[in-house]
N, C-alpha and C. Protein backbone atom coordinates (compact mmCIF):
# COMPACT_ATOMS: atom_id res chain seq x y z
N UNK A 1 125.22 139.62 110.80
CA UNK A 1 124.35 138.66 110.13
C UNK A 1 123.76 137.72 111.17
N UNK A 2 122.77 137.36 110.78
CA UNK A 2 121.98 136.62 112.09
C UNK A 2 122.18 135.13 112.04
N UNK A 3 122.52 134.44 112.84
CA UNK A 3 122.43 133.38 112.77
C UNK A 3 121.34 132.26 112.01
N UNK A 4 122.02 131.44 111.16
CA UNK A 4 120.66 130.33 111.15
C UNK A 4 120.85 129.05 111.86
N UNK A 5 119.43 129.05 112.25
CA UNK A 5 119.51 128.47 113.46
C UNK A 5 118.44 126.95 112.49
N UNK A 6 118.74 126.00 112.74
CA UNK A 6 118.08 124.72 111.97
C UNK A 6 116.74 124.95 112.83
N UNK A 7 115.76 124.32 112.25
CA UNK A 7 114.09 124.40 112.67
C UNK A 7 114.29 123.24 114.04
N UNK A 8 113.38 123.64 115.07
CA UNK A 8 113.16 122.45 115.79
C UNK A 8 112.37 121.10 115.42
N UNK A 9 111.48 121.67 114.86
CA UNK A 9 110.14 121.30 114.05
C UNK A 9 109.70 121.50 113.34
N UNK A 10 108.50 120.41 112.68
CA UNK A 10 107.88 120.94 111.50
C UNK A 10 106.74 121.05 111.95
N UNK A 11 105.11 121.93 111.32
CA UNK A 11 104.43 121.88 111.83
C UNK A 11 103.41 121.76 110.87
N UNK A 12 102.25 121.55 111.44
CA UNK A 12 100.89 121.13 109.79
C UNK A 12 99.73 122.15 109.92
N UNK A 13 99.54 122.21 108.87
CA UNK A 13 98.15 122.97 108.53
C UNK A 13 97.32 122.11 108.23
N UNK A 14 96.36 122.10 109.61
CA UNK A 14 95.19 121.32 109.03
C UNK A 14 94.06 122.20 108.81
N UNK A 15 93.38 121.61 108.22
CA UNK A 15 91.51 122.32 107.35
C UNK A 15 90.74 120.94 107.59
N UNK A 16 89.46 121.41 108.44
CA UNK A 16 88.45 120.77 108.23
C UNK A 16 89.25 119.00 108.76
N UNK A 17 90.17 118.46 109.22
CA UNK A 17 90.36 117.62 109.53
C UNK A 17 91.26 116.97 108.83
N UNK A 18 92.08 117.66 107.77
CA UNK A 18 92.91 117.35 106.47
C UNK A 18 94.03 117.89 106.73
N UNK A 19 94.96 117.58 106.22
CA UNK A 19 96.42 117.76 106.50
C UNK A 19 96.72 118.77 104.81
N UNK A 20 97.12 120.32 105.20
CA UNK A 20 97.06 121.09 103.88
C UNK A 20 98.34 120.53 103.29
N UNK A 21 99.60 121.31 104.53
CA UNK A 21 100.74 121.02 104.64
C UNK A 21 101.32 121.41 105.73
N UNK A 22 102.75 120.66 105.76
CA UNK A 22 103.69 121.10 106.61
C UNK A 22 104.30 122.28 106.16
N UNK A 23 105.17 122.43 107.40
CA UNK A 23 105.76 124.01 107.23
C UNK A 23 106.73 123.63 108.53
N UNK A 24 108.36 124.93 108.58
CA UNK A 24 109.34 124.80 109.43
C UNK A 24 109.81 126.17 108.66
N UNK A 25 110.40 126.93 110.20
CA UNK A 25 111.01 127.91 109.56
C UNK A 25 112.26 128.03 110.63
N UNK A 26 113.39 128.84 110.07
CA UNK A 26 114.67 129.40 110.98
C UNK A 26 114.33 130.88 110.89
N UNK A 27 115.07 131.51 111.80
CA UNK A 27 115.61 132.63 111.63
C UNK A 27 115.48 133.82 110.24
N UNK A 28 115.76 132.72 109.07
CA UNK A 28 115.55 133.59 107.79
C UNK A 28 115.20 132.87 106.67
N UNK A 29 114.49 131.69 107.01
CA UNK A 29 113.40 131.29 105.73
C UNK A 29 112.42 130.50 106.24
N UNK A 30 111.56 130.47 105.81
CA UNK A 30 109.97 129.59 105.78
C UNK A 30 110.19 128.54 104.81
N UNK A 31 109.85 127.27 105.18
CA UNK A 31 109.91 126.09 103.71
C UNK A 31 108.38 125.68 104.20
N UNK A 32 107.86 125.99 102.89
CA UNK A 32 106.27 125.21 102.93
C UNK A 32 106.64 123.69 102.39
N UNK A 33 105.87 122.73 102.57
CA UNK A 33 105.90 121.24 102.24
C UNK A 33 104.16 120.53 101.39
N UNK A 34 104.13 120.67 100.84
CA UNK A 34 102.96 120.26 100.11
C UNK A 34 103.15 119.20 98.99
N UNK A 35 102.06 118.02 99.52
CA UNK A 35 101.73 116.83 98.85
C UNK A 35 100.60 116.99 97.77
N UNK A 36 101.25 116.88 96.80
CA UNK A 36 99.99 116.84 95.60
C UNK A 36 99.77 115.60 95.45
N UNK A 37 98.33 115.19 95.18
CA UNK A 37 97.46 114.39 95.18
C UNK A 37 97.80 113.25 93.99
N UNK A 38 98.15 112.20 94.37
CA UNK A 38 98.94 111.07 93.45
C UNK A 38 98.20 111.22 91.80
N UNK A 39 96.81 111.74 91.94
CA UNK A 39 96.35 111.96 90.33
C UNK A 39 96.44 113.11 89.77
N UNK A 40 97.18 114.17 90.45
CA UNK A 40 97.09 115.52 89.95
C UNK A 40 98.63 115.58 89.17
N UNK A 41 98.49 115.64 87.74
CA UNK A 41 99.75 116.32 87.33
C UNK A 41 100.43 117.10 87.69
N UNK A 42 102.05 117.29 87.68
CA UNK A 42 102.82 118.44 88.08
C UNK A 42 102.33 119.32 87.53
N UNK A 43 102.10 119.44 86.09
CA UNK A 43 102.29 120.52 85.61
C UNK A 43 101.10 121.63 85.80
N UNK A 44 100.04 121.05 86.55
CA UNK A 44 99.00 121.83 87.13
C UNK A 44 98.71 122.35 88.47
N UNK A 45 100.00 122.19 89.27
CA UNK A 45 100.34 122.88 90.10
C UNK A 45 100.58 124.45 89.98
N UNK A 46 100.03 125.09 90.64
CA UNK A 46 100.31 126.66 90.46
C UNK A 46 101.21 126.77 91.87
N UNK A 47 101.83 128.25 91.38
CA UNK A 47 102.11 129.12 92.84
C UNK A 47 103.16 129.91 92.49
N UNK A 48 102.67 131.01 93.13
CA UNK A 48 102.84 132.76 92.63
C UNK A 48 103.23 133.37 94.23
N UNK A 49 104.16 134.36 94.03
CA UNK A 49 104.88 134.55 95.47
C UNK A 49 105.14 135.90 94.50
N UNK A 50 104.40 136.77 95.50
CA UNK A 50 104.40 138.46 95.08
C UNK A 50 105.21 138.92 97.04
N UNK A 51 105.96 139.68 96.87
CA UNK A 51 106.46 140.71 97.85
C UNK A 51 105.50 140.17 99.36
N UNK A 52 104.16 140.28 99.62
CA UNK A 52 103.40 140.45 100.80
C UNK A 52 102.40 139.34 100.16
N UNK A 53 102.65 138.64 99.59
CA UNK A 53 101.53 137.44 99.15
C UNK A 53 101.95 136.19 98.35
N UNK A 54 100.85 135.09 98.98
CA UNK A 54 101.74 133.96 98.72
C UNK A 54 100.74 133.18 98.22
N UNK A 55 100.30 132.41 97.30
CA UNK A 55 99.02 132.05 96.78
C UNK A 55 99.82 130.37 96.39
N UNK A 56 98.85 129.09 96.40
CA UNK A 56 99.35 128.04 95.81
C UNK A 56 98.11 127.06 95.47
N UNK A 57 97.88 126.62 94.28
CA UNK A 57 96.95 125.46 94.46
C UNK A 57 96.78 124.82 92.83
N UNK A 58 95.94 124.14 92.34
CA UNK A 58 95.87 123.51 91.55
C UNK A 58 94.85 124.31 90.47
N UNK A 59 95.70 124.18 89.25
CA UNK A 59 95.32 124.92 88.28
C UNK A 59 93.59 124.66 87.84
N UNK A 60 92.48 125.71 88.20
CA UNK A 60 91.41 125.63 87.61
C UNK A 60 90.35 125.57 89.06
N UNK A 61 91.09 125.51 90.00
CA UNK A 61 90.39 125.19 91.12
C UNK A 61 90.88 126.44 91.69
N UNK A 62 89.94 126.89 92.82
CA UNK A 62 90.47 127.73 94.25
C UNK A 62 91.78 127.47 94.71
N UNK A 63 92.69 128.92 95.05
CA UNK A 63 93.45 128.08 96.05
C UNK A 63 93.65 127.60 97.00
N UNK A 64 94.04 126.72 97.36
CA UNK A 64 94.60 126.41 98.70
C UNK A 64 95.08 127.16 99.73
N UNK A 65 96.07 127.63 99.46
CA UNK A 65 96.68 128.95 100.33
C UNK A 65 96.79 129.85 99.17
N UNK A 66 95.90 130.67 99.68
CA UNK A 66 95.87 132.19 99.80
C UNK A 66 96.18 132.92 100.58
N UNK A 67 97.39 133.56 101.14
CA UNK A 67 97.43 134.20 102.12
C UNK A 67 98.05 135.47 101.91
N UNK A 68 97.92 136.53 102.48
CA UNK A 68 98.86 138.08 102.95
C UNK A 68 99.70 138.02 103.81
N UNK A 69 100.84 138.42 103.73
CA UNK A 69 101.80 138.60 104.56
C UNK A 69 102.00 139.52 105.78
N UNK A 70 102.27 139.25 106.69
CA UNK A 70 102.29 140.22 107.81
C UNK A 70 104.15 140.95 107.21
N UNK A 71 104.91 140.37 106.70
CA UNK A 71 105.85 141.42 106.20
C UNK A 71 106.75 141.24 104.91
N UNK A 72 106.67 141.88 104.13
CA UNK A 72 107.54 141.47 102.65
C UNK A 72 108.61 140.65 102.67
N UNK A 73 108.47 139.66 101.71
CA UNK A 73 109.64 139.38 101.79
C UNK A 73 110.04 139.30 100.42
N UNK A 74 111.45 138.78 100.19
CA UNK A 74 112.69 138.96 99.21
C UNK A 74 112.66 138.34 98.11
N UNK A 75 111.54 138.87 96.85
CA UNK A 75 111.13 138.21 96.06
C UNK A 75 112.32 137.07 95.35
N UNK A 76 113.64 138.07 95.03
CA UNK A 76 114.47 137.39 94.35
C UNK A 76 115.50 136.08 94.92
N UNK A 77 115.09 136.17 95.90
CA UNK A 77 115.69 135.13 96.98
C UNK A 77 114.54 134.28 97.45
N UNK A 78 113.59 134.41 96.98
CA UNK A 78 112.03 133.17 97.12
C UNK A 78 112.44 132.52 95.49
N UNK A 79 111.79 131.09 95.99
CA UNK A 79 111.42 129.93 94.96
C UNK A 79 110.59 128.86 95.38
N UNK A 80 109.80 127.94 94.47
CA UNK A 80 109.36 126.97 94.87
C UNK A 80 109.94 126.00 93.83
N UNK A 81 109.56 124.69 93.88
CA UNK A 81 110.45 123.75 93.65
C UNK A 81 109.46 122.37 93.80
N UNK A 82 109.50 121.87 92.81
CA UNK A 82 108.77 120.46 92.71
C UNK A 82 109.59 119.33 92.93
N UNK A 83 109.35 118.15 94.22
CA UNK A 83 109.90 117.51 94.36
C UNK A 83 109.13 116.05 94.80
N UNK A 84 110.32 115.01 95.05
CA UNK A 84 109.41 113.68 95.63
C UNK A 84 109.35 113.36 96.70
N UNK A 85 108.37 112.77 97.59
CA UNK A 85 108.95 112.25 99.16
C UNK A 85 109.53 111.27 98.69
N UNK A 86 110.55 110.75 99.64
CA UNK A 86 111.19 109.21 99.37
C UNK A 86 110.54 108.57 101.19
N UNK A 87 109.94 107.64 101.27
CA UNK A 87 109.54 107.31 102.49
C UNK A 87 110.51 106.22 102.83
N UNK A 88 111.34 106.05 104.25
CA UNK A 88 111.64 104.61 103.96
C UNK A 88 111.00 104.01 105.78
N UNK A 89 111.08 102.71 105.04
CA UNK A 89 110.40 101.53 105.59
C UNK A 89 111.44 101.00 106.94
């Protein structure tokens, strides 16, 4: 079994001068990090994770990430997960 090894870093996707999201991966998972927009409801968040494709964005609009995978991964062992930042001061 391969080691997991903690991320060194996190890193950002920027577009056009905008911050999409962060992202950090080990050895054997990818964690995407995405800030929804203080007026956008949860519940209009999308995102769909097929075998070799990973799609995420706001219901009614284009997505955001759209992407193909360079290699399958483990559908039943993928999730996403709605959460809060806590910032502190």
């Amino acid at each position: 079994m391969a080691e997991k090894l903690a991320p060194e870093k996190s890193h950002s996707y920027i577009h056009n001068g905008q911050k999409v999201f962060d992202w950090d991966q080990t050895l054997e998972e990818v964690n995407i990090y995405i800030e929804l927009p203080a007026n956008i409801p949860k519940k209009l968040f999308h995102c769909k994770i097929d075998p070799k494709h990973v799609e995420v964005g706001i219901k009614g609009n284009p997505p955001y990430l759209n992407h193909e995978l360079a290699f399958p991964m483990k559908i039943d062992c993928s999730f996403w997960t709605l959460g809060a930042y806590i910032y502190a001061k």
